[in-house]
N, C-alpha and C. Protein backbone atom coordinates (compact mmCIF):
# COMPACT_ATOMS: atom_id res chain seq x y z
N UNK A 1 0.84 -1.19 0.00
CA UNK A 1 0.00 0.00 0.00
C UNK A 1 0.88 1.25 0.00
N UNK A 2 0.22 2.63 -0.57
CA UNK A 2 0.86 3.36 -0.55
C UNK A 2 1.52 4.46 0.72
N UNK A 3 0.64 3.84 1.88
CA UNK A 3 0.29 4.18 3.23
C UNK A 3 0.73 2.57 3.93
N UNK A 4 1.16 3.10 5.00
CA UNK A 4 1.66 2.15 5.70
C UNK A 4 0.61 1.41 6.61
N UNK A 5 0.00 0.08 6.48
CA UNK A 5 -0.77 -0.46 7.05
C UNK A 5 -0.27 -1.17 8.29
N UNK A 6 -1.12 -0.98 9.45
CA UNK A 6 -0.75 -1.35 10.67
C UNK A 6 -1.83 -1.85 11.74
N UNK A 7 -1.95 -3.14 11.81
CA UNK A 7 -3.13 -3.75 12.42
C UNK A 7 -2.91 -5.12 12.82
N UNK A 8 -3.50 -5.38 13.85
CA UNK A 8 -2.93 -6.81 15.05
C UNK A 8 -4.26 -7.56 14.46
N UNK A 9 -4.03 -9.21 13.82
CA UNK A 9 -4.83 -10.02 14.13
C UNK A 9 -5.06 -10.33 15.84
N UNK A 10 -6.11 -10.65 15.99
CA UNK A 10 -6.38 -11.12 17.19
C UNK A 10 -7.37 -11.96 17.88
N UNK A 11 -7.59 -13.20 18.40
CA UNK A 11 -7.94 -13.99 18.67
C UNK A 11 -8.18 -14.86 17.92
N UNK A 12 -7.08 -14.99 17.58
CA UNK A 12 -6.54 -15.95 16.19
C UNK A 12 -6.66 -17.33 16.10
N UNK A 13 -7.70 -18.18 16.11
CA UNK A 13 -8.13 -19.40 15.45
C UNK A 13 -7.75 -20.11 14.33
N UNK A 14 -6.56 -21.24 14.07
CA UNK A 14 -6.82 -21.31 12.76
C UNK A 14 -6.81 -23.22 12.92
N UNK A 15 -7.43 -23.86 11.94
CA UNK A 15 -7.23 -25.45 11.93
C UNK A 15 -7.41 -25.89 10.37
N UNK A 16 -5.94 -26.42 10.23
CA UNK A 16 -5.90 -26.91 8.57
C UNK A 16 -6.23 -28.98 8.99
N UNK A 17 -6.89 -29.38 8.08
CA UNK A 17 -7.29 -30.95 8.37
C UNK A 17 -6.95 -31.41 6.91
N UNK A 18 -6.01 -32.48 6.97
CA UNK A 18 -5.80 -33.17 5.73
C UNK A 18 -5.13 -32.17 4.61
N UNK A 19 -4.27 -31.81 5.02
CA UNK A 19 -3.19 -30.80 4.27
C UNK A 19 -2.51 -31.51 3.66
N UNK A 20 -1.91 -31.27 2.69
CA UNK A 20 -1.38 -32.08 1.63
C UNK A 20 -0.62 -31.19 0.40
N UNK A 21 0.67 -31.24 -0.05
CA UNK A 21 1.27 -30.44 -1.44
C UNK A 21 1.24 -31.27 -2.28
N UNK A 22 0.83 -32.00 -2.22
CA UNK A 22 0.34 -32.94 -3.61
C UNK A 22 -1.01 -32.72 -4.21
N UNK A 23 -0.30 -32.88 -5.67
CA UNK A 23 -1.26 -31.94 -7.01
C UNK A 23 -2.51 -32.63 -6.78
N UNK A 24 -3.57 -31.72 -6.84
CA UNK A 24 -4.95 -31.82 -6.92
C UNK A 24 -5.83 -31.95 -5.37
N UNK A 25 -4.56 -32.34 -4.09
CA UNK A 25 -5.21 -32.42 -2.78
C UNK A 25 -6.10 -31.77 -2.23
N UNK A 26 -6.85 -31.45 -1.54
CA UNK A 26 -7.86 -30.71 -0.74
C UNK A 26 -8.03 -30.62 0.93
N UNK A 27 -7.64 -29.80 1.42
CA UNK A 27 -7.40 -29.32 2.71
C UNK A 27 -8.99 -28.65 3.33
N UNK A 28 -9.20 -28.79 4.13
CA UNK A 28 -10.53 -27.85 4.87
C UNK A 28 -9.62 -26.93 6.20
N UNK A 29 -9.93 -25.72 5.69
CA UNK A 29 -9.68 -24.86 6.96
C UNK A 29 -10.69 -24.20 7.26
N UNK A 30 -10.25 -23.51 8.85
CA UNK A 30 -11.17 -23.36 9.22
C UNK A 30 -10.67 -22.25 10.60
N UNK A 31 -10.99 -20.90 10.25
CA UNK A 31 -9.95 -20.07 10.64
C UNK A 31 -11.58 -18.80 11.45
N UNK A 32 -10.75 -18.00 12.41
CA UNK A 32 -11.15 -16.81 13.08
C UNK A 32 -10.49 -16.01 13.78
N UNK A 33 -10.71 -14.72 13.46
CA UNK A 33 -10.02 -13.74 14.27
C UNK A 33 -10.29 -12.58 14.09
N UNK A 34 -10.27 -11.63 14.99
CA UNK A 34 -10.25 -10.06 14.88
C UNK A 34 -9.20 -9.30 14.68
N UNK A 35 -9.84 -7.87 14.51
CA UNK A 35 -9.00 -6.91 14.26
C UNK A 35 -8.83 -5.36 15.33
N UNK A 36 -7.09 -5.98 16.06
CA UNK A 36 -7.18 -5.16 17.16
C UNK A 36 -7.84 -5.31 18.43
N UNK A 37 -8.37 -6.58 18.59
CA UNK A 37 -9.51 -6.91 19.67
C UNK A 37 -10.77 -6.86 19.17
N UNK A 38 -11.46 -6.07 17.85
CA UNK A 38 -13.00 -5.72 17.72
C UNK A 38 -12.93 -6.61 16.81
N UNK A 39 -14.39 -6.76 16.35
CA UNK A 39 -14.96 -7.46 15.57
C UNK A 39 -14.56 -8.61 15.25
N UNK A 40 -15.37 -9.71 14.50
CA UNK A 40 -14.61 -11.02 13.94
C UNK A 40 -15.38 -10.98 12.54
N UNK A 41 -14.29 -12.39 12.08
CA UNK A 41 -14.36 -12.76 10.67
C UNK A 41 -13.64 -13.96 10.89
N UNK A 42 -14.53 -15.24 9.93
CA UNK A 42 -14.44 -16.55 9.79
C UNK A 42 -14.04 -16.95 8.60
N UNK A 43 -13.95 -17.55 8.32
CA UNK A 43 -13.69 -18.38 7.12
C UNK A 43 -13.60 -20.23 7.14
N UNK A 44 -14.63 -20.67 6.35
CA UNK A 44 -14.33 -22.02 6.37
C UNK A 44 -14.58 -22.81 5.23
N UNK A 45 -13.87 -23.66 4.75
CA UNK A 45 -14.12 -24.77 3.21
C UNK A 45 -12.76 -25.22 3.22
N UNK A 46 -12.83 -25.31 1.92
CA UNK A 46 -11.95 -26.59 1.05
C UNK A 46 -10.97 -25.48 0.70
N UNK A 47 -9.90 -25.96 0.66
CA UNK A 47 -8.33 -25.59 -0.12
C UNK A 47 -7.94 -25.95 -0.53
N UNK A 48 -6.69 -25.65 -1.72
CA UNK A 48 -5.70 -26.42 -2.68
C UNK A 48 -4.65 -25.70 -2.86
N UNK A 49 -3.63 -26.21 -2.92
CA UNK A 49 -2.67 -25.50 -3.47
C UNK A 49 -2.09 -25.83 -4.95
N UNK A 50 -2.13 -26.69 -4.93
CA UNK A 50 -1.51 -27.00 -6.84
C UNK A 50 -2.60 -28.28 -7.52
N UNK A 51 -3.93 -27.73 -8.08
CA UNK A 51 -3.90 -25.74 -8.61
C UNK A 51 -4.43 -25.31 -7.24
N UNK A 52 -4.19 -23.74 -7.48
CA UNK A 52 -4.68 -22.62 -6.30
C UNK A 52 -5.80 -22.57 -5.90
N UNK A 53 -6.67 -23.24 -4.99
CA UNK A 53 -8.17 -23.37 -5.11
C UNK A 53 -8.80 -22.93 -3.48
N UNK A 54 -9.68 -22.07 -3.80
CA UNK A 54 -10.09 -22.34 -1.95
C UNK A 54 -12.21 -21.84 -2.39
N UNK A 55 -13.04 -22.51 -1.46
CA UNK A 55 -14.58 -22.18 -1.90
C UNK A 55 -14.37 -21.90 -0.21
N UNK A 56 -14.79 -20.70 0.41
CA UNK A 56 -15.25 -20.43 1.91
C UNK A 56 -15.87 -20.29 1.65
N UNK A 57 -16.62 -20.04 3.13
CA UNK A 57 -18.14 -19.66 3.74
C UNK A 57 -17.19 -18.14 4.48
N UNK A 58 -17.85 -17.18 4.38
CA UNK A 58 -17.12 -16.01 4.85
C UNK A 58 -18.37 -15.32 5.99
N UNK A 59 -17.90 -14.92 7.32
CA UNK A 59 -18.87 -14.22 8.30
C UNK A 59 -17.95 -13.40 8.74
N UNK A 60 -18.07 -11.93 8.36
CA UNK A 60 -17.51 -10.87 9.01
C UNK A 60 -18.62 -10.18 9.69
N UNK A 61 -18.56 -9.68 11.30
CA UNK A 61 -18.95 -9.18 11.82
C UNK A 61 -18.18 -7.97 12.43
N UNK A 62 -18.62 -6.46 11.88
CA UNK A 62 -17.62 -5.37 12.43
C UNK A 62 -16.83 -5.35 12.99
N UNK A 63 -15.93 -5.69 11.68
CA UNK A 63 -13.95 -5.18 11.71
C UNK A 63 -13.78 -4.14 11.38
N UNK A 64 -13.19 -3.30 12.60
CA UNK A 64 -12.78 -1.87 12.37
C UNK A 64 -12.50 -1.74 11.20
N UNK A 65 -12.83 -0.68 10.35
CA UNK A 65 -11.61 0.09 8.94
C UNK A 65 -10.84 0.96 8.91
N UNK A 66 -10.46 1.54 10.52
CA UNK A 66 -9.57 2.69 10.29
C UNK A 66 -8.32 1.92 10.46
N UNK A 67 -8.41 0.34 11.56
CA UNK A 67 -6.52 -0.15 11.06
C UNK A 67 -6.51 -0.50 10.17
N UNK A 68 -7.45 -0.83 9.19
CA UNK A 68 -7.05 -1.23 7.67
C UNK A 68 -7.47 -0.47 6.57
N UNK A 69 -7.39 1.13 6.86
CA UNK A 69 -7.68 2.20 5.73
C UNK A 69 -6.57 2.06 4.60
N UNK A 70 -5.58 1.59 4.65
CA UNK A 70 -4.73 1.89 3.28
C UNK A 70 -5.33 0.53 2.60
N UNK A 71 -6.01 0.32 3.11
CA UNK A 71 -6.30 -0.93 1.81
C UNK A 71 -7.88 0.05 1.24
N UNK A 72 -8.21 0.83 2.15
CA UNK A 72 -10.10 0.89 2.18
C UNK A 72 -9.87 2.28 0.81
N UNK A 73 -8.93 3.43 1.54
CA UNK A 73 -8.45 4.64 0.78
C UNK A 73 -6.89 5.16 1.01
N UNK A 74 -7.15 5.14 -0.58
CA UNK A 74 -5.67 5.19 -0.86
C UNK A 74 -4.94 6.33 -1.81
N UNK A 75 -6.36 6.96 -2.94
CA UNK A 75 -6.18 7.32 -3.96
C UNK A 75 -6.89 9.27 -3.66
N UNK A 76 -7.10 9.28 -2.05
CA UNK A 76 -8.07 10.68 -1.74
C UNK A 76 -7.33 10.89 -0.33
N UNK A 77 -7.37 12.53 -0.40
CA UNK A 77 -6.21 12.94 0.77
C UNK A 77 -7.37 13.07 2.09
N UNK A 78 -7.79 11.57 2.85
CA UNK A 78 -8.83 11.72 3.83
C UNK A 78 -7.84 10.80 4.40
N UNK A 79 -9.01 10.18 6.15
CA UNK A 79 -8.12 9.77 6.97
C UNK A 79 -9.62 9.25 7.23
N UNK A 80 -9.90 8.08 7.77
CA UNK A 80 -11.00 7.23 8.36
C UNK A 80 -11.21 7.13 10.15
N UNK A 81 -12.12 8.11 10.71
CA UNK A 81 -12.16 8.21 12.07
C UNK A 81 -12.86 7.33 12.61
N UNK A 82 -13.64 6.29 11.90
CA UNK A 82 -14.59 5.31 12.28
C UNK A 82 -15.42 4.28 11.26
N UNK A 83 -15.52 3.52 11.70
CA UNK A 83 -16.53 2.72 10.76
C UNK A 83 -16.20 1.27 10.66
N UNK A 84 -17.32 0.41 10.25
CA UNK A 84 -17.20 -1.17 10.38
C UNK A 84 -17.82 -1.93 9.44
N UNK A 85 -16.90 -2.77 8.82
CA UNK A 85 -17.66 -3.80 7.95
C UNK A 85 -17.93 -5.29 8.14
N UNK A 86 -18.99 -5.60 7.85
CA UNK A 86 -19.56 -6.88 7.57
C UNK A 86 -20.14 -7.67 6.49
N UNK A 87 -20.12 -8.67 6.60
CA UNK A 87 -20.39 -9.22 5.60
C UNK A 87 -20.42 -10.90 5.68
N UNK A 88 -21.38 -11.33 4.78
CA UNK A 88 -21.18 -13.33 4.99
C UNK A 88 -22.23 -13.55 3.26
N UNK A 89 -20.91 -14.23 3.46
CA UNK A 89 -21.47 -14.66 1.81
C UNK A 89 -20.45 -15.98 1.55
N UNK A 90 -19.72 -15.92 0.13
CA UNK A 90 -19.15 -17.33 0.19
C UNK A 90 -17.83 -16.44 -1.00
N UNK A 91 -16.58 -17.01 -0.82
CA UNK A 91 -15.48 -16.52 -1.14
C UNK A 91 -14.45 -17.59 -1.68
N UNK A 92 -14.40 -17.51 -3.20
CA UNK A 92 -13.91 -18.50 -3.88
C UNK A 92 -12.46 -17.74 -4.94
N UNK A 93 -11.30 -18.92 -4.51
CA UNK A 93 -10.32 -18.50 -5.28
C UNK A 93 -9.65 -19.29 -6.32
N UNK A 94 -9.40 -19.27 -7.11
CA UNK A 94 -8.86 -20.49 -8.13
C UNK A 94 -7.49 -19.87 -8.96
N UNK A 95 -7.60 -20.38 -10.42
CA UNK A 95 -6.62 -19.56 -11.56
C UNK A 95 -7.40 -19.75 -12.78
N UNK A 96 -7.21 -18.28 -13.08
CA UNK A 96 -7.81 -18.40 -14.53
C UNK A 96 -7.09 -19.10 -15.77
N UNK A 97 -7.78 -18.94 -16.41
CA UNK A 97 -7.36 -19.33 -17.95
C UNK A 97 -5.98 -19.24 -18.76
N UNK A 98 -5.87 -17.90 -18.09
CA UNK A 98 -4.74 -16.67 -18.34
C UNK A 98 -3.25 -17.60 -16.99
N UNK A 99 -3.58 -18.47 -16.24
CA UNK A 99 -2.60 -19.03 -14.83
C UNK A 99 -2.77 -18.03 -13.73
N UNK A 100 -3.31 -17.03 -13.74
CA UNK A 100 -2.89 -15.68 -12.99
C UNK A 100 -4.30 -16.13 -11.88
N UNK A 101 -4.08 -15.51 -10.60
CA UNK A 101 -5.42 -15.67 -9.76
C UNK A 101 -6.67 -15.30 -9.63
N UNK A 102 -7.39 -15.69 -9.78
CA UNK A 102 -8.80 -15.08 -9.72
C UNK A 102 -9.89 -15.36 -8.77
N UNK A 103 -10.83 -14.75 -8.56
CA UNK A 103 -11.42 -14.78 -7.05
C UNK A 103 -13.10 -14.31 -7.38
N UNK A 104 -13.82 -14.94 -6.71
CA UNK A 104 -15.07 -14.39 -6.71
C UNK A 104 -16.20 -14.22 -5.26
N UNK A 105 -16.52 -13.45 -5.35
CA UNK A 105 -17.24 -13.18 -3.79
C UNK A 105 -18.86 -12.82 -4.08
N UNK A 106 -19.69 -13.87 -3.12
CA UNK A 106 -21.16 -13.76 -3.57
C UNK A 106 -21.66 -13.71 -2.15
N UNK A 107 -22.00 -12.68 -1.70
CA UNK A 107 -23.55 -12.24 -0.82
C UNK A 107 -23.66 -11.31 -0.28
N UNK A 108 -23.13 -10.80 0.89
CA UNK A 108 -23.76 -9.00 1.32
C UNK A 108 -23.09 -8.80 2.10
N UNK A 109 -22.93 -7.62 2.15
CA UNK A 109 -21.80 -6.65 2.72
C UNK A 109 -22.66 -5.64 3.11
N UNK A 110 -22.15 -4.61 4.55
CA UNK A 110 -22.35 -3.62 4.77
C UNK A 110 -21.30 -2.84 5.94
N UNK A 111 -20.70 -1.17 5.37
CA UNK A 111 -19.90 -0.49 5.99
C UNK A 111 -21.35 0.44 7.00
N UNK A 112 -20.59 0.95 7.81
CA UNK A 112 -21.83 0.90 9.22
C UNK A 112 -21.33 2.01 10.07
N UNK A 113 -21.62 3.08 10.42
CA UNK A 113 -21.28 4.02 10.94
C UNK A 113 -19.36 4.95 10.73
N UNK A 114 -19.85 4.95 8.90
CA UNK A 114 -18.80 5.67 8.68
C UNK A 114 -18.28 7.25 8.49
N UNK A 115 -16.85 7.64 9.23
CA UNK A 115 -16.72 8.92 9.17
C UNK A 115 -15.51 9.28 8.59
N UNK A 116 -15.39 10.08 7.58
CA UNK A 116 -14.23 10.38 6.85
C UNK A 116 -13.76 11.81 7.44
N UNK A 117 -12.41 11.65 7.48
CA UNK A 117 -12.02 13.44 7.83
C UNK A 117 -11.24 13.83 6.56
N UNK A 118 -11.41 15.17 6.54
CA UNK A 118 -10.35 15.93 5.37
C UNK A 118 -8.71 15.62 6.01
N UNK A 119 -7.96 14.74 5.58
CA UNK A 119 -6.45 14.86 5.90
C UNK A 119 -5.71 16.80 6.51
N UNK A 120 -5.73 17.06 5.79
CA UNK A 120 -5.03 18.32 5.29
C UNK A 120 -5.54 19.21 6.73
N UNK A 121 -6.94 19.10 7.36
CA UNK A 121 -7.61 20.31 8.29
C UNK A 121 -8.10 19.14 9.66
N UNK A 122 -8.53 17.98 8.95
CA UNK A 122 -9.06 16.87 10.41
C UNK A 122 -10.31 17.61 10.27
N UNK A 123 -11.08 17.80 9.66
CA UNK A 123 -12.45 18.00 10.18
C UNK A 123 -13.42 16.97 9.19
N UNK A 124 -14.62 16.74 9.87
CA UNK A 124 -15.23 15.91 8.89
C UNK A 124 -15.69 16.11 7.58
N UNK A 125 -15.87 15.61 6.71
CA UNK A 125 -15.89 15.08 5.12
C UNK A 125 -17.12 14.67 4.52
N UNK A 126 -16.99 13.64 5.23
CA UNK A 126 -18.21 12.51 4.51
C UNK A 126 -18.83 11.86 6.21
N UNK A 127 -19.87 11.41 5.80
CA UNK A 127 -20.13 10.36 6.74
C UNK A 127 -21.55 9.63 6.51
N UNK A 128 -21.70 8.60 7.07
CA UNK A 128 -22.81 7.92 7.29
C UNK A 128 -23.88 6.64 8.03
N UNK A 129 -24.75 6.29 8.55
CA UNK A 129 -24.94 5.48 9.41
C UNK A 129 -24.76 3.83 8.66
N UNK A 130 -25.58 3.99 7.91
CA UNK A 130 -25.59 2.73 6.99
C UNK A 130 -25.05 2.09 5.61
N UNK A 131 -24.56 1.85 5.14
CA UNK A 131 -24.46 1.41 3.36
C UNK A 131 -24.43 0.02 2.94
N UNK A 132 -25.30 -0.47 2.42
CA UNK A 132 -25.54 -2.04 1.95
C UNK A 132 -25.41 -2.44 0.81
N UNK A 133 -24.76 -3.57 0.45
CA UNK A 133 -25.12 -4.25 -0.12
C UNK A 133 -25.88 -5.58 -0.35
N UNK A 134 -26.57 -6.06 -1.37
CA UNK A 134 -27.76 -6.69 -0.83
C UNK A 134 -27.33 -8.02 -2.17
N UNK A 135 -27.16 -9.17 -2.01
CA UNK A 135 -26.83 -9.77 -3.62
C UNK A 135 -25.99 -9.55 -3.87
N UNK A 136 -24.34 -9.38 -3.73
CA UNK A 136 -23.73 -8.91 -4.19
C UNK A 136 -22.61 -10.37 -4.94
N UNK A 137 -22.50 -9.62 -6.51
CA UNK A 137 -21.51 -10.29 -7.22
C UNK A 137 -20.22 -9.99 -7.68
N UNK A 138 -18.62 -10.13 -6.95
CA UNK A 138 -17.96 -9.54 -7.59
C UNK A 138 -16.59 -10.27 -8.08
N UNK A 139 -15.72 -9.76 -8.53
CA UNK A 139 -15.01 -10.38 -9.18
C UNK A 139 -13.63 -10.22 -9.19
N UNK A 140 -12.21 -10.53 -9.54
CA UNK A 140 -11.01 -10.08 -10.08
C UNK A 140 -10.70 -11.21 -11.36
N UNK A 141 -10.31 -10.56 -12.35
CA UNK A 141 -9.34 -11.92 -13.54
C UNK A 141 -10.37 -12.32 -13.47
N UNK A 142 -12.01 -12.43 -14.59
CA UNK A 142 -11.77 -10.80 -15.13
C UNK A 142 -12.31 -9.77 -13.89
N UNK A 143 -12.47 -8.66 -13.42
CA UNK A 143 -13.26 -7.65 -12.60
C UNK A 143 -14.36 -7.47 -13.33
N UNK A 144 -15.16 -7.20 -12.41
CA UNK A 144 -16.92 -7.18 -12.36
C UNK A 144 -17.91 -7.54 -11.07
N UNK A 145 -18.72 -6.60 -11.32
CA UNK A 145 -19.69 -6.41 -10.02
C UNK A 145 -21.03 -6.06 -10.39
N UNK A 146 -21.75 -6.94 -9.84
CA UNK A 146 -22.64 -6.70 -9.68
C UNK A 146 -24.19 -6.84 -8.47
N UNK A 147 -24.87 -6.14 -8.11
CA UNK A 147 -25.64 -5.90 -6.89
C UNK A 147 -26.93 -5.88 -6.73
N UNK A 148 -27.92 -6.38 -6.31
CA UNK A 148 -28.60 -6.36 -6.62
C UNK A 148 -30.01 -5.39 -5.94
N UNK A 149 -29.15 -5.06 -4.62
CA UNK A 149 -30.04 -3.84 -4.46
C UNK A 149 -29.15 -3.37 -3.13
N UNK A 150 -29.10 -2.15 -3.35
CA UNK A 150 -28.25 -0.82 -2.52
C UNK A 150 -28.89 -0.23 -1.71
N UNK A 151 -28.34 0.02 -0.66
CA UNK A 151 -29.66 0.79 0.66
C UNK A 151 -28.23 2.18 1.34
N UNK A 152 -28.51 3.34 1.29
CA UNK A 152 -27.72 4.16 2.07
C UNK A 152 -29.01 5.09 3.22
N UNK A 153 -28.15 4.83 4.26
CA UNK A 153 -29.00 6.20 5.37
C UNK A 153 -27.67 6.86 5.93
N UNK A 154 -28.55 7.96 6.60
CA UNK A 154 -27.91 9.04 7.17
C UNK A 154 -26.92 9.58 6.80
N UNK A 155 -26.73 10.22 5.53
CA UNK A 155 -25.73 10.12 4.35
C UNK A 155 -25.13 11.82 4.69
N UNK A 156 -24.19 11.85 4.76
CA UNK A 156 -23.65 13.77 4.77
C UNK A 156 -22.64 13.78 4.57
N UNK A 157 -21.92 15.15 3.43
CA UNK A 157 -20.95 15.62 2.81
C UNK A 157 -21.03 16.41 2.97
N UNK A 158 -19.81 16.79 4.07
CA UNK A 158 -19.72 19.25 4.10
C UNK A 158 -18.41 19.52 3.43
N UNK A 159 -18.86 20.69 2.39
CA UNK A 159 -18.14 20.86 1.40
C UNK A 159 -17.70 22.17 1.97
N UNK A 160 -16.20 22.79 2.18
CA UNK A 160 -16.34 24.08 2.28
C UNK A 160 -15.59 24.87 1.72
N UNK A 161 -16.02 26.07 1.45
CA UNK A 161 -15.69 27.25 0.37
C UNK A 161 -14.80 28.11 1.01
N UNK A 162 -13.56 27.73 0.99
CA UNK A 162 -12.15 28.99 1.16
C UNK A 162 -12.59 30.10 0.68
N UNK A 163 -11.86 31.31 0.95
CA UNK A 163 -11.95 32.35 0.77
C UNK A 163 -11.50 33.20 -0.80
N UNK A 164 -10.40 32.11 -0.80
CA UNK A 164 -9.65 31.74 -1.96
C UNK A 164 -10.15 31.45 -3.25
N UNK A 165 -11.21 30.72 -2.75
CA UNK A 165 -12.23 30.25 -3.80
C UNK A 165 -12.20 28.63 -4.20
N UNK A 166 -10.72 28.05 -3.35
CA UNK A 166 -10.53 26.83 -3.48
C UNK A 166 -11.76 25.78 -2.57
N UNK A 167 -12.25 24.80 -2.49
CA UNK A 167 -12.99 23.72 -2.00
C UNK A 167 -12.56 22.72 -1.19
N UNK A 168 -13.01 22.32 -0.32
CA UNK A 168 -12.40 20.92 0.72
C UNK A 168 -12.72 19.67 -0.44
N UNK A 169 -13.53 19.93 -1.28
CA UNK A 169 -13.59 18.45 -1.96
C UNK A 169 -12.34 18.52 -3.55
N UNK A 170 -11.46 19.64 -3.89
CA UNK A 170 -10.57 19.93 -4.67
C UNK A 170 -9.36 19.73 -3.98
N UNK A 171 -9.27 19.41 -2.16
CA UNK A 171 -8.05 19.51 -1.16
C UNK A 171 -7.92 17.53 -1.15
N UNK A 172 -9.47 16.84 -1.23
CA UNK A 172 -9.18 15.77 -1.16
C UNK A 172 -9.38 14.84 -2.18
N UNK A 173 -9.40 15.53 -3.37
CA UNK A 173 -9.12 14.88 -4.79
C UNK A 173 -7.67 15.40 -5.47
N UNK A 174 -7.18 16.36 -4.72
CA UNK A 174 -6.07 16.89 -5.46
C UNK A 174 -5.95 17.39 -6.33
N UNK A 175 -4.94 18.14 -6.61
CA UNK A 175 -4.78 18.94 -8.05
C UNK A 175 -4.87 18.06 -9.12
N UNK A 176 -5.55 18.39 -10.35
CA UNK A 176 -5.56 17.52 -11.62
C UNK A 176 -4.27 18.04 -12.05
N UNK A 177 -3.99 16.06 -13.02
CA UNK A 177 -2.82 16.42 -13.37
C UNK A 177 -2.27 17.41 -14.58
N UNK A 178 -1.28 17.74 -14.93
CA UNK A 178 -1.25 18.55 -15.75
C UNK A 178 -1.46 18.64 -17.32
N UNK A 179 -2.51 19.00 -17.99
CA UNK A 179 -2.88 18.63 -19.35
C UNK A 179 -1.73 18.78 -20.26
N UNK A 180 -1.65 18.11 -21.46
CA UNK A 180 -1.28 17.58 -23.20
C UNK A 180 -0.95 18.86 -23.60
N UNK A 181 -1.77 19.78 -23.36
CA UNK A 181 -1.23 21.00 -24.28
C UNK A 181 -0.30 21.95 -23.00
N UNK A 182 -1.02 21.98 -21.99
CA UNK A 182 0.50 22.84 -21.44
C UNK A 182 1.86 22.28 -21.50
N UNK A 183 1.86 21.05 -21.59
CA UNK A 183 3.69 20.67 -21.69
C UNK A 183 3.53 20.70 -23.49
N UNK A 184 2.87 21.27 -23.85
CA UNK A 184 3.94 21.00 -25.61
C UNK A 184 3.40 22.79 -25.62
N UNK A 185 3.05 24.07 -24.83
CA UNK A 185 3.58 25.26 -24.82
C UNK A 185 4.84 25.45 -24.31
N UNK A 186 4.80 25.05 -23.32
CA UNK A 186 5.95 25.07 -22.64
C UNK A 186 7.46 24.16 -23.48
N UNK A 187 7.05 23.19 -24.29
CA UNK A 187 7.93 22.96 -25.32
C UNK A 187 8.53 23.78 -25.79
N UNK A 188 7.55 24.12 -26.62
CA UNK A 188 7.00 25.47 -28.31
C UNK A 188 9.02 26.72 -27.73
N UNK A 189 8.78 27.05 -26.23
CA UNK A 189 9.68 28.23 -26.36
C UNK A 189 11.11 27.84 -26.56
N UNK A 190 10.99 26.77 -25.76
CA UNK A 190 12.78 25.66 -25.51
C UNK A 190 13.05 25.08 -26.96
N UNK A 191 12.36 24.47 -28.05
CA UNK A 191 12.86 24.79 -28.97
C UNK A 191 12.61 26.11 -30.17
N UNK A 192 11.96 26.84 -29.59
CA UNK A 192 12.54 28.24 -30.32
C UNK A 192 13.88 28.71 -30.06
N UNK A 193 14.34 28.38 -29.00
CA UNK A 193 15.65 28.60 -28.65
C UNK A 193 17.16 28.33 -29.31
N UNK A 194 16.67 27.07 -29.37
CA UNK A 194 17.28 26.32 -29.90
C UNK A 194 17.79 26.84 -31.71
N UNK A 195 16.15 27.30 -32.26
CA UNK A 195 16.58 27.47 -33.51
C UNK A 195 17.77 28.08 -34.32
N UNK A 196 18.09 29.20 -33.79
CA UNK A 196 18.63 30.11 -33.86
C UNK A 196 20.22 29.54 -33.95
N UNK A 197 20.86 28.84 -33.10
CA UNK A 197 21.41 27.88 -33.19
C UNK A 197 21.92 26.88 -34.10
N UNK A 198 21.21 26.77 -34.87
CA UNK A 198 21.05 25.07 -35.42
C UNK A 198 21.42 25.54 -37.51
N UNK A 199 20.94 27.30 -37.30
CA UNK A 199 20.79 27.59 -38.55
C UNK A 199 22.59 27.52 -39.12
């Protein structure tokens, strides 16, 4: 991550039965633990290692996201003061077509009393009580998602207007990068320079 992630498994459960590195074997694990002391998350089925195979049963019950924000946000200048996800559905990994890994995750998820702060000032951003997913289908190798029904409450974004004229939501998207035509003006003079030169 581009942010340094820092977070204690804890109450760490794990039991592999009939483990085996021989091609095509099948292992059942059967694992639990939290994050930091809060919340849990399970996992249990079949495994493989050659080929790469695992089908769980997945039960997350509110695992903090602020020790594991560099995975949550990574790409927006915020900081995560709260919030929890859950989820139980079923979590399958194999190899595609391509040899490379691929993964698919089927049933429902929900982040649960979340609060974003602006990095740059620490004041709040975003926030909200609820966000669901309901059906959910998603994917890596190839990526794709799909849901089948979305629920948000208590939803709020404070946007605020510098004096400057600049925005808290322009502080945590950042400056855009710099367009195609300003670096070939800024060309245009360095070889005019040049010309003069060359004749």
């Amino acid at each position: 991550t581009r942010r340094p992630a820092r977070y204690t498994l804890t109450k760490l459960d794990v039991s592999l039965e009939k483990f085996s590195t021989a091609r095509g074997s099948r292992a059942t694990l059967s694992t639990r633990f939290g994050v930091d002391g809060k919340g849990s998350a399970s996992a249990k089925g079949p495994l493989g290692l050659d080929p790469m195979f695992a089908d769980l049963k997945v039960d997350v019950k509110t695992i903090p996201l602020v020790p594991i924000q560099p995975y949550v946000v990574q790409d927006f200048k915020v900081s995560l003061a709260h919030g929890t996800v859950s989820a139980d559905g079923s979590l399958k990994f194999g190899e595609g077509s391509n040899g490379k890994a691929t993964f698919t995750y089927t049933g429902n998820a929900d982040v649960a009393g979340l609060q974003v702060l602006e990095e740059s000032t620490n004041r709040g951003f975003l926030r909200w009580d609820a966000f669901s997913a309901q059906g959910m289908k998603a994917g890596f190798n190839p990526v794709f998602l799909e849901i089948s029904q979305l629920a948000l409450s208590g939803f709020a974004c404070d946007i605020a207007i510098e004096a400057d004229g600049t925005t808290s939501l322009q502080r945590v998207v950042g400056a855009p990068a710099a367009k195609a035509e300003d670096a070939s003006e800024a060309a245009e003079p360095a070889e005019a320079a040049q010309t003069p030169g060359s004749a």
